[in-house]
Protein backbone atom coordinates (compact mmCIF):
# COMPACT_ATOMS: atom_id res chain seq x y z
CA UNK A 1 0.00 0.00 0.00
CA UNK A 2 1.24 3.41 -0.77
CA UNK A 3 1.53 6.09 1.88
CA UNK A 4 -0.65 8.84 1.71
CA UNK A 5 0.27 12.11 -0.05
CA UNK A 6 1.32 14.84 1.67
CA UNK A 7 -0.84 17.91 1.73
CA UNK A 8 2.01 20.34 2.92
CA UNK A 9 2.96 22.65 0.01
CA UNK A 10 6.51 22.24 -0.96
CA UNK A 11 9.40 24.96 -0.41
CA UNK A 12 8.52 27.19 -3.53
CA UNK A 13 11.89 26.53 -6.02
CA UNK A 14 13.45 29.98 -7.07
CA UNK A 15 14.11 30.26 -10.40
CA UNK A 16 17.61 31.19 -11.17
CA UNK A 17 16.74 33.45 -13.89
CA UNK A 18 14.64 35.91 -11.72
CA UNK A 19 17.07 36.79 -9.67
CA UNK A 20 18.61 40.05 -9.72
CA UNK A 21 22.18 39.48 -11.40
CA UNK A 22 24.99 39.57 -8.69
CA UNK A 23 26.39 43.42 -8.42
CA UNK A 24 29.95 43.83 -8.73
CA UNK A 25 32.11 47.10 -8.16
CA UNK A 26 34.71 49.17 -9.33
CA UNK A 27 37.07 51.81 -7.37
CA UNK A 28 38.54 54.30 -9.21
CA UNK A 29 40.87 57.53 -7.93
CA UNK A 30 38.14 59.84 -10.00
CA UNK A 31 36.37 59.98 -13.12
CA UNK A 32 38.67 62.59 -14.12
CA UNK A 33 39.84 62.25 -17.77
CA UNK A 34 42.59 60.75 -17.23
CA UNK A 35 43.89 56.59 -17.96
CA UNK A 36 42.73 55.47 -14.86
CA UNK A 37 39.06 57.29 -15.25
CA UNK A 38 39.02 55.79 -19.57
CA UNK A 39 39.91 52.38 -17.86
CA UNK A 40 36.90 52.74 -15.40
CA UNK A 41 34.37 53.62 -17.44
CA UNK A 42 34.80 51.53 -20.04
CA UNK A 43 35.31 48.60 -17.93
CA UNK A 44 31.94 49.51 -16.05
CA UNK A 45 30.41 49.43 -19.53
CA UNK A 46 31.94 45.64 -20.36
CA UNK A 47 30.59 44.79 -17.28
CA UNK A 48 27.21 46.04 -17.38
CA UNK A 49 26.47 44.89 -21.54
CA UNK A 50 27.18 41.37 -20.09
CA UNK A 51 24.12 41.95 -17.75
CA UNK A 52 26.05 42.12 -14.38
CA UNK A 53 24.78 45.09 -11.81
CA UNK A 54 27.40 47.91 -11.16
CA UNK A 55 28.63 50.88 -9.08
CA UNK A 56 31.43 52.56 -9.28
CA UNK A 57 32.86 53.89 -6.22
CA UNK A 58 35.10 57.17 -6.16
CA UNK A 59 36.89 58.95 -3.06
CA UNK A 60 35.44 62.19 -4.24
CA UNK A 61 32.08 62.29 -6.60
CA UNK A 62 32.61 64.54 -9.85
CA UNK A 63 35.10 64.41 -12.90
CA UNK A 64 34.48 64.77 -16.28
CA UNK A 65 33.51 60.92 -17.08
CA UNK A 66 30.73 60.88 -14.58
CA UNK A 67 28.38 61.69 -17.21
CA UNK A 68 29.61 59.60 -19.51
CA UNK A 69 28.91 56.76 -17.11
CA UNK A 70 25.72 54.50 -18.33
CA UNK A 71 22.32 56.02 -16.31
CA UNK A 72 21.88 52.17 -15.46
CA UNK A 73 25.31 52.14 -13.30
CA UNK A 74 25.12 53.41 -9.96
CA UNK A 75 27.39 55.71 -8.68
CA UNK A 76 29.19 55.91 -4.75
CA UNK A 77 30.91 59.33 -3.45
CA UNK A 78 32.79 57.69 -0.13
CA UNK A 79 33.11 61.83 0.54
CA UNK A 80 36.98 61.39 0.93
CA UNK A 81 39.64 63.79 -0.07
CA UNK A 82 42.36 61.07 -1.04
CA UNK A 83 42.52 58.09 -2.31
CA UNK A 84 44.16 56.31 0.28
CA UNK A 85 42.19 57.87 3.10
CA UNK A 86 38.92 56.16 1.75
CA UNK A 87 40.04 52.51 2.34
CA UNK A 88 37.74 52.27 5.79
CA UNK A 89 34.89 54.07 3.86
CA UNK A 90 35.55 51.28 1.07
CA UNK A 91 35.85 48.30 3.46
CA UNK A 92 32.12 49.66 4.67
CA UNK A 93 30.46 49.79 1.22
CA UNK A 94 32.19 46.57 0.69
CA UNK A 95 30.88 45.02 3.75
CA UNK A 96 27.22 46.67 3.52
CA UNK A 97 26.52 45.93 0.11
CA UNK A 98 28.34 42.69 -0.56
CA UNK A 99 28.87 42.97 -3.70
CA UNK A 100 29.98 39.62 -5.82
CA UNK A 101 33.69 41.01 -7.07
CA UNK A 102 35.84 44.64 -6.25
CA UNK A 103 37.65 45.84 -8.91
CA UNK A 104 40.39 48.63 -8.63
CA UNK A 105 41.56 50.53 -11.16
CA UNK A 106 44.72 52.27 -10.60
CA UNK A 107 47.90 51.93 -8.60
CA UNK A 108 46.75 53.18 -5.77
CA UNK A 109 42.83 52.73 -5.89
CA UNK A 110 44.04 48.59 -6.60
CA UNK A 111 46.00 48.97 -3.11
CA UNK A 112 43.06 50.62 -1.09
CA UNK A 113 40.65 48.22 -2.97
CA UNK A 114 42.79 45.04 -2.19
CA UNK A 115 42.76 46.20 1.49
CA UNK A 116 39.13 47.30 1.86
CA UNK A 117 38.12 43.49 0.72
CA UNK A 118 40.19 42.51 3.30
CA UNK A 119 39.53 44.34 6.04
CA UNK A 120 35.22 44.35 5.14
CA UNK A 121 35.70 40.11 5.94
CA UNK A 122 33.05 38.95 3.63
CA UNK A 123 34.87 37.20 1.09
CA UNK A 124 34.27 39.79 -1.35
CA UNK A 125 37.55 38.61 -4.53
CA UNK A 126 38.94 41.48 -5.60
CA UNK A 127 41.05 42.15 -8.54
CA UNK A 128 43.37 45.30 -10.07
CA UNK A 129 43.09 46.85 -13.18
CA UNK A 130 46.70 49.39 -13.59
CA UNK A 131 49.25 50.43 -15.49
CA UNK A 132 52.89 49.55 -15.47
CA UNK A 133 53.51 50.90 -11.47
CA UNK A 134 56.08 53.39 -11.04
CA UNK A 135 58.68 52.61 -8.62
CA UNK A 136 57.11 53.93 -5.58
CA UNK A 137 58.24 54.52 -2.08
CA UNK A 138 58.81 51.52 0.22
CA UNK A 139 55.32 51.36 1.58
CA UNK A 140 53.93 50.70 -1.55
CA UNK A 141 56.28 47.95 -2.81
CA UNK A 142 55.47 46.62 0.71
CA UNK A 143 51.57 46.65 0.20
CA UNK A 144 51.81 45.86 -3.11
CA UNK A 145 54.33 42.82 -2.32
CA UNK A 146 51.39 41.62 0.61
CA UNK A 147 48.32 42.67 -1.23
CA UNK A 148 48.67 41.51 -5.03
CA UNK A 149 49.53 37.98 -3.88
CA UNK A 150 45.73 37.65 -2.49
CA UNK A 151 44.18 39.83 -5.94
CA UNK A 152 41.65 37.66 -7.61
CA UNK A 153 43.57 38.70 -10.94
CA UNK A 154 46.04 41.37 -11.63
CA UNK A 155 45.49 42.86 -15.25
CA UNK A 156 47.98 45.95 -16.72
CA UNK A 157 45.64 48.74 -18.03
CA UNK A 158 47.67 49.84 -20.86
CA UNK A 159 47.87 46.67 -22.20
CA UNK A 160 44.36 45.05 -21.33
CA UNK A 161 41.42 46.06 -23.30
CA UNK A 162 37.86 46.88 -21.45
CA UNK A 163 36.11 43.85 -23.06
CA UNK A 164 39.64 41.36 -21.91
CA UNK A 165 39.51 42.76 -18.69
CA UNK A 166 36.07 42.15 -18.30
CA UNK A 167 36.25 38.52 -19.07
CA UNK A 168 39.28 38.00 -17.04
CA UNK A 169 37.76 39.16 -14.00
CA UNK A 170 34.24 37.61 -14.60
CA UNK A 171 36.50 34.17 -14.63
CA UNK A 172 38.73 35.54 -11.87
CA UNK A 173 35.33 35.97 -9.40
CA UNK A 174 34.19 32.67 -10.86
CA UNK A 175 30.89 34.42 -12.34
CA UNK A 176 29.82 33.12 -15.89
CA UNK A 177 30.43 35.93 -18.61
CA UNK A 178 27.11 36.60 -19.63
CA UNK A 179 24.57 36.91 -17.03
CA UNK A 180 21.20 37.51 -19.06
């Protein structure tokens, strides 16, 4: 004899495809028109054609290439002067928002990003996007020496296009390329 059927209502099953894609973010010194702001905003637009949701985070709001950033990409002013003064702010963002990958873009905004993933403790991965460093003083060779060995990926701007970098660091966060 077969046992009677249940009348509970099962666990309702989540489809996959109506969830909101994961959000990923990107730290940049400013969306000034400079290198470091190009590399930014175009990477924020790979990212975003591919489906994924975006902010980009600054130290200071403003610059140039904030309006040529896509309506559809948020946008974070941490309200700090300096670069490297916003790593706490960062680590904060990082931890309140969660978001599924960190990307840096720049010398210096890669170091602070690096850190901020560290210090938030939520396993956010977190790459750098920069050009060739310069030599730098002996604190930066330091945190570079500690903090690129734990980067996600590690891509040189001037050599990396937005669309490469993009799929490196989709792979690097282990998120599929397309998300739509």
């Amino acid at each position: 004899m077969m046992p009677p059927l249940s009348t509970a209502s099962a666990a309702p099953s989540v489809n996959a495809s109506s969830l909101p894609p994961p959000r990923l973010a990107v730290f940049v010194s400013g969306l000034d028109d400079t290198p470091a702001g190009h590399a930014a905003v175009g990477l924020a637009h790979a990212l975003q054609r591919r489906g994924y949701g975006l902010d980009v985070v600054a130290p200071m709001g403003g610059g140039p290439l904030r309006a040529a950033l896509h309506p559809g990409i948020g946008q974070i002013d941490l309200a700090k002067r300096h670069t490297g003064t916003a790593v706490l702010a960062l680590a904060r963002i990082v931890a309140e928002r969660r978001p599924a990958g960190l990307v840096g873009v720049g010398t210096d905004a890669g170091l602070v990003a690096l850190a901020a993933a560290r210090l938030a403790r939520q396993g956010t991965p977190a790459a750098v996007l920069e050009d060739t460093a310069p030599p730098g003083d002996g604190v930066r060779r330091a945190l570079r020496g500690w903090l690129h060995p734990r980067a996600a990926a590690v891509a040189d701007g001037a050599a990396t296009d937005p669309e490469a970098a993009a799929r490196l660091f989709l792979a690097a966060f282990g998120l599929p390329e397309g998300n739509r």
